[in-house]
PDB file of N, CA and C in Angstrom:
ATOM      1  N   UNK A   1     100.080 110.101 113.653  1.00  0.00           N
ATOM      2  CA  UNK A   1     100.117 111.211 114.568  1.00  0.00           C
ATOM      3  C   UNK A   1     100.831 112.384 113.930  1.00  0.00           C
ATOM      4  N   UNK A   2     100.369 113.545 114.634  1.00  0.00           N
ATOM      5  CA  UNK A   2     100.765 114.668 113.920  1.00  0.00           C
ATOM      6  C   UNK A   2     102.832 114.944 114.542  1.00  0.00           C
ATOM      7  N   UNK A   3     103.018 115.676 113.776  1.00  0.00           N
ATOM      8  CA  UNK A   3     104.599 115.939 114.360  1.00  0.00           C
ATOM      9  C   UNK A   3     104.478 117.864 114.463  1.00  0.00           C
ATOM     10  N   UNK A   4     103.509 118.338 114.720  1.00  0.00           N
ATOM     11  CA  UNK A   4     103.324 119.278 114.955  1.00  0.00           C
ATOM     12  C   UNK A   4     102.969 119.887 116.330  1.00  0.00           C
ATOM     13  N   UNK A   5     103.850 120.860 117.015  1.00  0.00           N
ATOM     14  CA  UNK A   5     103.788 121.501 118.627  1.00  0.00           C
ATOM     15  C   UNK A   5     102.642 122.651 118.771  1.00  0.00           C
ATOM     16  N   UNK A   6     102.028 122.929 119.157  1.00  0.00           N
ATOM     17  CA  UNK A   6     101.376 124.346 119.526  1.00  0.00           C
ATOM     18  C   UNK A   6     102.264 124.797 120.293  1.00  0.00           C
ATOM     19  N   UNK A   7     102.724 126.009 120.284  1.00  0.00           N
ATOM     20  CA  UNK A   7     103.153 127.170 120.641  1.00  0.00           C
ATOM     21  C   UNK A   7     102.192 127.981 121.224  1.00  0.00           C
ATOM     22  N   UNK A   8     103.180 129.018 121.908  1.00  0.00           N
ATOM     23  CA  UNK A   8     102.861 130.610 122.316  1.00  0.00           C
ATOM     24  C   UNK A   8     102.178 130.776 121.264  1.00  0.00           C
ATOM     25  N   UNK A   9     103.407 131.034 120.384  1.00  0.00           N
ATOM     26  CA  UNK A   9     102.610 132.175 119.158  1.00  0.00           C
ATOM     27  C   UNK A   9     101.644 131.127 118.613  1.00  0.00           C
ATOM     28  N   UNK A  10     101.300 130.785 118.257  1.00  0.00           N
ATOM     29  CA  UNK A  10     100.349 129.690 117.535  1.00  0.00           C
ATOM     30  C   UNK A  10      98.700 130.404 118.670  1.00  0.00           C
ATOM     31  N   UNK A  11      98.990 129.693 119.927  1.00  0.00           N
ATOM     32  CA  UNK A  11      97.481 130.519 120.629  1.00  0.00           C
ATOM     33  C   UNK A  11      97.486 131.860 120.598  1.00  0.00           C
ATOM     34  N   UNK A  12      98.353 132.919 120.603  1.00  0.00           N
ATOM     35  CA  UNK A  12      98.167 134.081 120.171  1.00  0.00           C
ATOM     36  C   UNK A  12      98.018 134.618 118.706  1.00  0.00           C
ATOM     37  N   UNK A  13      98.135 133.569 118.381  1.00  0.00           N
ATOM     38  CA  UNK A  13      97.662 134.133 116.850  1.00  0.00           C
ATOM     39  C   UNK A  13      96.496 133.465 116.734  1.00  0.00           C
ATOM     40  N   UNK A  14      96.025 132.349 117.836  1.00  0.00           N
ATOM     41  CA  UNK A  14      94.982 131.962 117.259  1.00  0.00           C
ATOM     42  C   UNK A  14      93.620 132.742 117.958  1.00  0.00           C
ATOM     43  N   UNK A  15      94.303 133.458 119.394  1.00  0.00           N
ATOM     44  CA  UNK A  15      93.427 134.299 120.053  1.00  0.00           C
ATOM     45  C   UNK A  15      92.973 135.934 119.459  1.00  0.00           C
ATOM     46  N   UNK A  16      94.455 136.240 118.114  1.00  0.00           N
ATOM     47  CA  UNK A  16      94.088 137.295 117.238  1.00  0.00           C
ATOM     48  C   UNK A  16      92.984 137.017 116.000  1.00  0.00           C
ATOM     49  N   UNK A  17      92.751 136.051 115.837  1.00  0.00           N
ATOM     50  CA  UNK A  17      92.211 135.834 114.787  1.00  0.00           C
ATOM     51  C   UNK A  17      90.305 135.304 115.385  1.00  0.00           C
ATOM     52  N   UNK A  18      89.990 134.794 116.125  1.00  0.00           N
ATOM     53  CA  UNK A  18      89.097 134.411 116.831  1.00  0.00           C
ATOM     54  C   UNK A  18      88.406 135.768 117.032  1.00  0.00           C
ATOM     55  N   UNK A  19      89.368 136.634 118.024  1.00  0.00           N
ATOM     56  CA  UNK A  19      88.276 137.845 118.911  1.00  0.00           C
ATOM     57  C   UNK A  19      88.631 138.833 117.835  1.00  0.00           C
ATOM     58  N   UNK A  20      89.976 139.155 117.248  1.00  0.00           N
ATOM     59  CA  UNK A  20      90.407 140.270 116.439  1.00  0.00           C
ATOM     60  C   UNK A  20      90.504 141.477 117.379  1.00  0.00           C
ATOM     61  N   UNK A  21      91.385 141.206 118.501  1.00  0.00           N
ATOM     62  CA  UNK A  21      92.240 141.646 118.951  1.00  0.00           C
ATOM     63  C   UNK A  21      93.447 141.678 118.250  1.00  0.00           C
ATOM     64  N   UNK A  22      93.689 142.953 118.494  1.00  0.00           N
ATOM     65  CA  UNK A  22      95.709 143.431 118.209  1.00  0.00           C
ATOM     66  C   UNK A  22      96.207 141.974 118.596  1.00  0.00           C
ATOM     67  N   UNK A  23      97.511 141.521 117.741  1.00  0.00           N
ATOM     68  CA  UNK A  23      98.558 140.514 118.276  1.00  0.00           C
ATOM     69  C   UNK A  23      99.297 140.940 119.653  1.00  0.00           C
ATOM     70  N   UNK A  24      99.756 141.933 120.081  1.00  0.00           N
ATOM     71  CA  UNK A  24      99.783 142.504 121.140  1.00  0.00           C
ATOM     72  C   UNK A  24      99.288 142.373 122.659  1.00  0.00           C
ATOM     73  N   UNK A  25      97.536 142.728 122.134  1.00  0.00           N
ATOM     74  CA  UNK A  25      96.832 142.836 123.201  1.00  0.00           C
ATOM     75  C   UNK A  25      96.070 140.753 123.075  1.00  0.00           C
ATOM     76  N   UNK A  26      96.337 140.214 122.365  1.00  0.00           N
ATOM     77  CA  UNK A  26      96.309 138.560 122.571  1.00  0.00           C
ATOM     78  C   UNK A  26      97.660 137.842 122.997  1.00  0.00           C
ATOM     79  N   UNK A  27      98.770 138.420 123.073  1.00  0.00           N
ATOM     80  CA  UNK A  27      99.829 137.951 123.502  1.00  0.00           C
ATOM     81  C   UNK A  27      99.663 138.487 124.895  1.00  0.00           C
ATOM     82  N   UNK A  28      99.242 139.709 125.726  1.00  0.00           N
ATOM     83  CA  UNK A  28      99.192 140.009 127.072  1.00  0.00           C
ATOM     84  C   UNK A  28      98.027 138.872 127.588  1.00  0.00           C
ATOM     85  N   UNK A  29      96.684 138.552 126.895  1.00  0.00           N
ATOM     86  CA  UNK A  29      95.879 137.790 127.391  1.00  0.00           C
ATOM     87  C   UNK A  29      96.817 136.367 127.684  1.00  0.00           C
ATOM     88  N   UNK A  30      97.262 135.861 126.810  1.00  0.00           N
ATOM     89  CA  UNK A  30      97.652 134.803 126.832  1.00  0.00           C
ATOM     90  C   UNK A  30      98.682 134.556 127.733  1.00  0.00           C
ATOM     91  N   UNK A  31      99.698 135.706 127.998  1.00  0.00           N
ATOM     92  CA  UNK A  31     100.670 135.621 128.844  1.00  0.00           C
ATOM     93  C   UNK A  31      99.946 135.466 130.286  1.00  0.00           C
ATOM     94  N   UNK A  32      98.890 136.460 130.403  1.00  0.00           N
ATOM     95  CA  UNK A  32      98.394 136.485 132.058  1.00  0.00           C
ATOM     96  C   UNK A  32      97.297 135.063 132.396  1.00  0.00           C
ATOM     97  N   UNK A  33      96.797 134.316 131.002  1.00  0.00           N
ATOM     98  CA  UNK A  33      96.731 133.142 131.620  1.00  0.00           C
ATOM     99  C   UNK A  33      97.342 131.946 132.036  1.00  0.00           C
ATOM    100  N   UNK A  34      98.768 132.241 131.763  1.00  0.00           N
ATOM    101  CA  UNK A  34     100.011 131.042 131.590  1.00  0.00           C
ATOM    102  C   UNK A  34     100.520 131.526 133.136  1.00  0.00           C
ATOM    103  N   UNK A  35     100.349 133.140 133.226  1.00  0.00           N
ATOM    104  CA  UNK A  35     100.997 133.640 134.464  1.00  0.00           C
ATOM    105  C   UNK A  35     100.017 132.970 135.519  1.00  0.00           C
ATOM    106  N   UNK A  36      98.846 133.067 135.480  1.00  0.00           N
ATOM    107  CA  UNK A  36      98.045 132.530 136.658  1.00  0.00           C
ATOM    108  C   UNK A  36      97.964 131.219 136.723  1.00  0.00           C
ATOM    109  N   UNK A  37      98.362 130.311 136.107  1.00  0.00           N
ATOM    110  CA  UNK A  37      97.820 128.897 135.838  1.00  0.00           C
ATOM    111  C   UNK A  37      99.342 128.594 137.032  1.00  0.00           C
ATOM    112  N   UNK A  38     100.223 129.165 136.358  1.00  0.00           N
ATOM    113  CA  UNK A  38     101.789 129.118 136.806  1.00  0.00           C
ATOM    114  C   UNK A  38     101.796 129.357 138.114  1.00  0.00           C
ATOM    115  N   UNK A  39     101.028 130.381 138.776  1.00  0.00           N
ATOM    116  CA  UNK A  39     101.377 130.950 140.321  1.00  0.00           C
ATOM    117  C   UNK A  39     100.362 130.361 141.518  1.00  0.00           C
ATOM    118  N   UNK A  40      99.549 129.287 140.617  1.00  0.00           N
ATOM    119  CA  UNK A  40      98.322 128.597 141.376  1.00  0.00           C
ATOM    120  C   UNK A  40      99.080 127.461 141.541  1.00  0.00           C
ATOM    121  N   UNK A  41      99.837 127.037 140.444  1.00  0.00           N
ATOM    122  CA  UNK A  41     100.589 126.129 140.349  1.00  0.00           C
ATOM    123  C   UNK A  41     101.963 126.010 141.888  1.00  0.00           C
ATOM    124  N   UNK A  42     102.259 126.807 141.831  1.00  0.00           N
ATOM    125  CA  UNK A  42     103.683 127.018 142.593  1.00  0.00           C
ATOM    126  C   UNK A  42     102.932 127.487 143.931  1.00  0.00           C
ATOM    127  N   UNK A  43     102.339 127.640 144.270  1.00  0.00           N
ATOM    128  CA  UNK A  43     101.380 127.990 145.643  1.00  0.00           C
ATOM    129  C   UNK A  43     100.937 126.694 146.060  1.00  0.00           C
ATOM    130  N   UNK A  44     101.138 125.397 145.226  1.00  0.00           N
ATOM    131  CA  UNK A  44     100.492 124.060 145.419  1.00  0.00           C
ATOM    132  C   UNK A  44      99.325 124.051 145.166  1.00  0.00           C
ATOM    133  N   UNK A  45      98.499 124.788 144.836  1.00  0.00           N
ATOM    134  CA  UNK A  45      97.116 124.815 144.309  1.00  0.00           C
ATOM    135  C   UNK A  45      96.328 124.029 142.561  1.00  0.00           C
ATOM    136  N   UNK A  46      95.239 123.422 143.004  1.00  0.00           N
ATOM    137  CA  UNK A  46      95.135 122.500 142.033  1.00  0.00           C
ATOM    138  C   UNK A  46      94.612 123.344 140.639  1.00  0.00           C
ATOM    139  N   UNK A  47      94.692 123.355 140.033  1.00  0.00           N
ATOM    140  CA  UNK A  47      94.227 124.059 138.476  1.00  0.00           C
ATOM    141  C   UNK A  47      92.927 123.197 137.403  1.00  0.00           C
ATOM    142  N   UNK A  48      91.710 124.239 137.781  1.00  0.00           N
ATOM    143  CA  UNK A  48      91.001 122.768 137.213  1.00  0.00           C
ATOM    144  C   UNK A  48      90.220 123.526 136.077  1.00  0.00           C
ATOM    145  N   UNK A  49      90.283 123.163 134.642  1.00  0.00           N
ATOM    146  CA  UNK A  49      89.583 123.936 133.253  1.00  0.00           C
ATOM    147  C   UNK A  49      88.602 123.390 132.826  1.00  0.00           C
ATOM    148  N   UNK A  50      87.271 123.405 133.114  1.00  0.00           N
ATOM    149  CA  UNK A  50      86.610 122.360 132.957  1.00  0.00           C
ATOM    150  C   UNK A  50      86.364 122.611 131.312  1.00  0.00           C
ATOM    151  N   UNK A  51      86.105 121.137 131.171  1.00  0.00           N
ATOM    152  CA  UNK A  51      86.138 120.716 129.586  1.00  0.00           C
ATOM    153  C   UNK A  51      87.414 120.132 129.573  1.00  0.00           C
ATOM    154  N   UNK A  52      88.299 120.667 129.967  1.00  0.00           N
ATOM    155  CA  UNK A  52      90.194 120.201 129.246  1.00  0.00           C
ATOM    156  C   UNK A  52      90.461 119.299 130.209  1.00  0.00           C
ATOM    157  N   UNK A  53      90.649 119.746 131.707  1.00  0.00           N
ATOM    158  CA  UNK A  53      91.399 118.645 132.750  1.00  0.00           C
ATOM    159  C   UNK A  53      92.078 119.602 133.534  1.00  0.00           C
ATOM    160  N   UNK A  54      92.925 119.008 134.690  1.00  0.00           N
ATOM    161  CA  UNK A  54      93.407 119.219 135.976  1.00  0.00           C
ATOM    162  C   UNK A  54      94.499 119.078 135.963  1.00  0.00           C
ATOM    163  N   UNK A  55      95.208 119.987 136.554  1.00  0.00           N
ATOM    164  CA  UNK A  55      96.667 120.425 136.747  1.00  0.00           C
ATOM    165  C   UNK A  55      97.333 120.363 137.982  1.00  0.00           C
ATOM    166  N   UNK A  56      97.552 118.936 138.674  1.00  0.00           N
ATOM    167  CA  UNK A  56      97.839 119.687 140.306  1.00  0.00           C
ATOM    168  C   UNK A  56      99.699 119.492 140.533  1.00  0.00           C
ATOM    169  N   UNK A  57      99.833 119.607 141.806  1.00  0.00           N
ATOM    170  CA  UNK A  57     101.193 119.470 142.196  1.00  0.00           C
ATOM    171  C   UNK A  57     101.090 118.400 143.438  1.00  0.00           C
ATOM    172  N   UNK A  58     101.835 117.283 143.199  1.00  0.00           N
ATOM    173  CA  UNK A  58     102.293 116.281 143.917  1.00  0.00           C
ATOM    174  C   UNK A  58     103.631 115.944 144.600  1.00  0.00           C
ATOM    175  N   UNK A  59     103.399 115.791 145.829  1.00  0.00           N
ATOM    176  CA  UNK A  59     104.586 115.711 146.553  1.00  0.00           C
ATOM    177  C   UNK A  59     105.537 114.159 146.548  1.00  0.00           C
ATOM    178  N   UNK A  60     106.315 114.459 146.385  1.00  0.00           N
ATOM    179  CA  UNK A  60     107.056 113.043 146.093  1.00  0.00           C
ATOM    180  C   UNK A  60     108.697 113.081 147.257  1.00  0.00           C
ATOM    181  N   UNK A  61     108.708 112.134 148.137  1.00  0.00           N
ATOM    182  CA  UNK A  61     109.477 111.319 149.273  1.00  0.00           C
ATOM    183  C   UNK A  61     110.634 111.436 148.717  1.00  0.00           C
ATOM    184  N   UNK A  62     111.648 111.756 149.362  1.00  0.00           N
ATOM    185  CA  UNK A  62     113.305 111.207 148.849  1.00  0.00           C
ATOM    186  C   UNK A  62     112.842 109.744 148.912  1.00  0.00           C
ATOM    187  N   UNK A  63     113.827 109.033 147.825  1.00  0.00           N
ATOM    188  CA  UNK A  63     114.026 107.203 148.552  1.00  0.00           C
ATOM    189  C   UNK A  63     115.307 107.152 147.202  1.00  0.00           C
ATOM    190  N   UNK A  64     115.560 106.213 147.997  1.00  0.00           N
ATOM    191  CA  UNK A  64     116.874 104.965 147.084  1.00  0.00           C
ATOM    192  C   UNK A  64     116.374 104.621 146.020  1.00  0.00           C
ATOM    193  N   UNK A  65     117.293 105.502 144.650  1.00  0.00           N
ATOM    194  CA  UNK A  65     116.747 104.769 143.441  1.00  0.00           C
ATOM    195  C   UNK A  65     118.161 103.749 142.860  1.00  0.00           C
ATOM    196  N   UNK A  66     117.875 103.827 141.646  1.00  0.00           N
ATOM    197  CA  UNK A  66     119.280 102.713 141.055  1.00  0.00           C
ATOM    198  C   UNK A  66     119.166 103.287 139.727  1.00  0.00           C
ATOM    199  N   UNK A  67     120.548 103.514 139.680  1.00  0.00           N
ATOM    200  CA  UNK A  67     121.665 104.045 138.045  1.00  0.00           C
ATOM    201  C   UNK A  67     121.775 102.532 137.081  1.00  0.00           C
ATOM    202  N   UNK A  68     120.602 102.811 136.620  1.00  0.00           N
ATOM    203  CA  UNK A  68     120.438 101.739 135.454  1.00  0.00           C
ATOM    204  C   UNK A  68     121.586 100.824 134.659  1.00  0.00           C
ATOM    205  N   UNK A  69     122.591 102.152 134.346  1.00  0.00           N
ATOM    206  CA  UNK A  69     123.608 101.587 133.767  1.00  0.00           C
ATOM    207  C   UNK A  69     124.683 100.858 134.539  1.00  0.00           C
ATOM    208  N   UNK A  70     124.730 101.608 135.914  1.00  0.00           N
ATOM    209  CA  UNK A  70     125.941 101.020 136.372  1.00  0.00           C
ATOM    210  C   UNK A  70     125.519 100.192 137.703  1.00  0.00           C
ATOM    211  N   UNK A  71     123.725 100.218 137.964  1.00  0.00           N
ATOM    212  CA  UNK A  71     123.468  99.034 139.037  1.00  0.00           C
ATOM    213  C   UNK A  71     123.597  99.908 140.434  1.00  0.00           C
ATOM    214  N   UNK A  72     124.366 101.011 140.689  1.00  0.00           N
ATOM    215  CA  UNK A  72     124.606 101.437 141.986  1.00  0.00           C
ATOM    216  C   UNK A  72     123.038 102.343 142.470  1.00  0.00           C
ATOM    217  N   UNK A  73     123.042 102.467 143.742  1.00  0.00           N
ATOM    218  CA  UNK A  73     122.234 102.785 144.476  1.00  0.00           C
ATOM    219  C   UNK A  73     122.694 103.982 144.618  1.00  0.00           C
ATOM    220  N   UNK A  74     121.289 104.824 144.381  1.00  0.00           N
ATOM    221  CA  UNK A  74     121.367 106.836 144.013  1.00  0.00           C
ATOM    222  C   UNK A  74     120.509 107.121 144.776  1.00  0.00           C
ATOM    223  N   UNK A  75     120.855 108.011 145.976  1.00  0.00           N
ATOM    224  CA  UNK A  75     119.626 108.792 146.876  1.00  0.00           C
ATOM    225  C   UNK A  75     118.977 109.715 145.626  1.00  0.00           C
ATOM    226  N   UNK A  76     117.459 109.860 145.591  1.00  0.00           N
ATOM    227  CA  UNK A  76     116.414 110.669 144.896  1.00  0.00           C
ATOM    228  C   UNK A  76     115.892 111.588 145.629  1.00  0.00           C
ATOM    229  N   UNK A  77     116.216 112.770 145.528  1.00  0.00           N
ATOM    230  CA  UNK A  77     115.598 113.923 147.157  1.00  0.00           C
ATOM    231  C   UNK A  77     114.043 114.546 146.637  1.00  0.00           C
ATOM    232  N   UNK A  78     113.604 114.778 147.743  1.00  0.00           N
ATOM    233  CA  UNK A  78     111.968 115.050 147.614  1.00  0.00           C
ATOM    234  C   UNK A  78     111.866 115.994 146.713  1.00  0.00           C
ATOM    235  N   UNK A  79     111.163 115.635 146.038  1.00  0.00           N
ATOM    236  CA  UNK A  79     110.468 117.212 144.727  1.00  0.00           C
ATOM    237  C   UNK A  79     109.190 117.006 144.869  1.00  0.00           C
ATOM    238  N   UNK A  80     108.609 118.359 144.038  1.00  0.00           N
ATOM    239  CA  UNK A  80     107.275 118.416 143.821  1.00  0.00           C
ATOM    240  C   UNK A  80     107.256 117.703 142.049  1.00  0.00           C
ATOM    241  N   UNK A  81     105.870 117.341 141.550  1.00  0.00           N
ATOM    242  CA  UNK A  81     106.104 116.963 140.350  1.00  0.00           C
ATOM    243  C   UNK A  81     104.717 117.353 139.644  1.00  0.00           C
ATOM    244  N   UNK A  82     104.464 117.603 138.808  1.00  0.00           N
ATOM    245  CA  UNK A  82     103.355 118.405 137.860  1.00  0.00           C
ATOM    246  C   UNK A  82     102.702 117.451 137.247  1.00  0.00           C
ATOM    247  N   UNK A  83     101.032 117.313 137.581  1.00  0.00           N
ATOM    248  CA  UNK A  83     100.587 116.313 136.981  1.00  0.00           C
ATOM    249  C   UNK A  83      99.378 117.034 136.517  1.00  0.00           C
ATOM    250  N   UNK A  84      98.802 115.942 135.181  1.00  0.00           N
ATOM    251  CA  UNK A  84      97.746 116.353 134.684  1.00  0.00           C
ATOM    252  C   UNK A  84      96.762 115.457 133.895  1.00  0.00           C
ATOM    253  N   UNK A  85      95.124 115.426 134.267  1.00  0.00           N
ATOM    254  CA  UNK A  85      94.217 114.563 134.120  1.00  0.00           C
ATOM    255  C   UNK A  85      93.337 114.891 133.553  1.00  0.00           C
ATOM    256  N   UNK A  86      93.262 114.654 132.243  1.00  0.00           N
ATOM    257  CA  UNK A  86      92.413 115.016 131.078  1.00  0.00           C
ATOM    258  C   UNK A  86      90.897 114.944 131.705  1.00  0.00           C
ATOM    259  N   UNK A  87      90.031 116.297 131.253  1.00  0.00           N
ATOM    260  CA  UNK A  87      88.568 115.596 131.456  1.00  0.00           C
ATOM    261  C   UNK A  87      87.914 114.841 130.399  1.00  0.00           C
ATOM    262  N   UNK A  88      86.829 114.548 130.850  1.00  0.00           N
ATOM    263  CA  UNK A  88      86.276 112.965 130.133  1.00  0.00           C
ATOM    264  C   UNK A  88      85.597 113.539 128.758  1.00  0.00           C
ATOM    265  N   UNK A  89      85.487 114.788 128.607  1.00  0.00           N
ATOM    266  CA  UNK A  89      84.599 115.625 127.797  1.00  0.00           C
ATOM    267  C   UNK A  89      86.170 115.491 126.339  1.00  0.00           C
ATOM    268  N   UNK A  90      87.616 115.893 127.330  1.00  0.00           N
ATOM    269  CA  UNK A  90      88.721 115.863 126.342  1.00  0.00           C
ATOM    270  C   UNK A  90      88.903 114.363 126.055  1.00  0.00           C
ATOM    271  N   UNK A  91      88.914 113.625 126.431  1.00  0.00           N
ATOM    272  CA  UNK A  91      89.330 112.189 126.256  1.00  0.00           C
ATOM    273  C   UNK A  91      88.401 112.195 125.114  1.00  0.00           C
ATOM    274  N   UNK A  92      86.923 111.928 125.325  1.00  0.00           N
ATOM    275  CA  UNK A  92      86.288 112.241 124.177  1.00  0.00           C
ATOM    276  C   UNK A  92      86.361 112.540 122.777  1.00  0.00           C
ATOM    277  N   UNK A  93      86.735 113.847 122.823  1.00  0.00           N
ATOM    278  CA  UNK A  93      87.368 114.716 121.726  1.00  0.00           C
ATOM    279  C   UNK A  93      88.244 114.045 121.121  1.00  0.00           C
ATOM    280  N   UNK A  94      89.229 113.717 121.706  1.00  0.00           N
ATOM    281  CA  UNK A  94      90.742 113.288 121.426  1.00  0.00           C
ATOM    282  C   UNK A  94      90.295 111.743 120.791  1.00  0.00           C
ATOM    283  N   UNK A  95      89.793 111.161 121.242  1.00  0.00           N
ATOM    284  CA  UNK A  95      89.365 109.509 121.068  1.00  0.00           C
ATOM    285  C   UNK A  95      88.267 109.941 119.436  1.00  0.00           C
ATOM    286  N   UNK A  96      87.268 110.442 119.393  1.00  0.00           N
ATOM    287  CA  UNK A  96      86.342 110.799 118.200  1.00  0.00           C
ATOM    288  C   UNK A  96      87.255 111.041 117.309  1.00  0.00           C
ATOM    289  N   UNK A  97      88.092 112.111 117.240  1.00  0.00           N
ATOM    290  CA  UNK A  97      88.808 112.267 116.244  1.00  0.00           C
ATOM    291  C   UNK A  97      89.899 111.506 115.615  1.00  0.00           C
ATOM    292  N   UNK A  98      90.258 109.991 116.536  1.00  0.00           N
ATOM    293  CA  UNK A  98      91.234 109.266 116.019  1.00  0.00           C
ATOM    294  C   UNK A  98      89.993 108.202 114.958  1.00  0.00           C
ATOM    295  N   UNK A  99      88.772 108.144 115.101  1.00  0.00           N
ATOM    296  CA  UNK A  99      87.658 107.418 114.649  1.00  0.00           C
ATOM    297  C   UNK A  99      87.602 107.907 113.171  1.00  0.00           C
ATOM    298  N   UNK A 100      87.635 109.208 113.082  1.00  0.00           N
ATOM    299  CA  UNK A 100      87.244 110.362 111.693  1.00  0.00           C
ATOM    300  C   UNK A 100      88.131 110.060 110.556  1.00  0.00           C
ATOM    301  N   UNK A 101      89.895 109.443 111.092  1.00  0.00           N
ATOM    302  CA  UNK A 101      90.653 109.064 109.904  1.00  0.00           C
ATOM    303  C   UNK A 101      90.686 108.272 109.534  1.00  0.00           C
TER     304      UNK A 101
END
């Protein structure tokens, strides 16, 4: 496996080099799709890219968890939690290319 992250700059440089747009004007694209993905997100709204996969927000219950180390019983209070489900087109992708090495 690789030990390498994609970044910001990494898709904006990779969105300058693709369309040949200014670095500039591919860093505003890129920002206003992170901004919308983000505010669909926080509205509870599901995020769906077809080809890549689904982004939704799940509601999760307070309940009684347990402190591993020390055995005691820890109230867990309700959060939302960020989930995401590859489409079958990416699984694909991702699976072919472990075949190629």
């Amino acid at each position: 496996m690789s030990e390498y992250t994609v970044t910001r700059a990494d898709l904006i440089d990779a969105v300058y080099k693709e369309i040949g747009l200014s670095r500039t004007e591919s860093a505003v694209i890129i920002e206003s799709i992170l901004s919308h993905i983000t505010g669909a997100l926080i509205k509870g709204e599901t995020v769906k890219l077809s080809g890549f996969g689904t982004f939704d927000v799940r509601h999760k219950k307070s309940r009684m968890g347990r402190n591993p180390k020390t055995g005691r019983e820890v109230p867990i209070t309700s959060r939302r939690v960020l989930g995401f489900r590859p489409s079958s087109i990416l699984k694909r992708r991702v699976n072919a290319s472990l075949t190629k090495n």
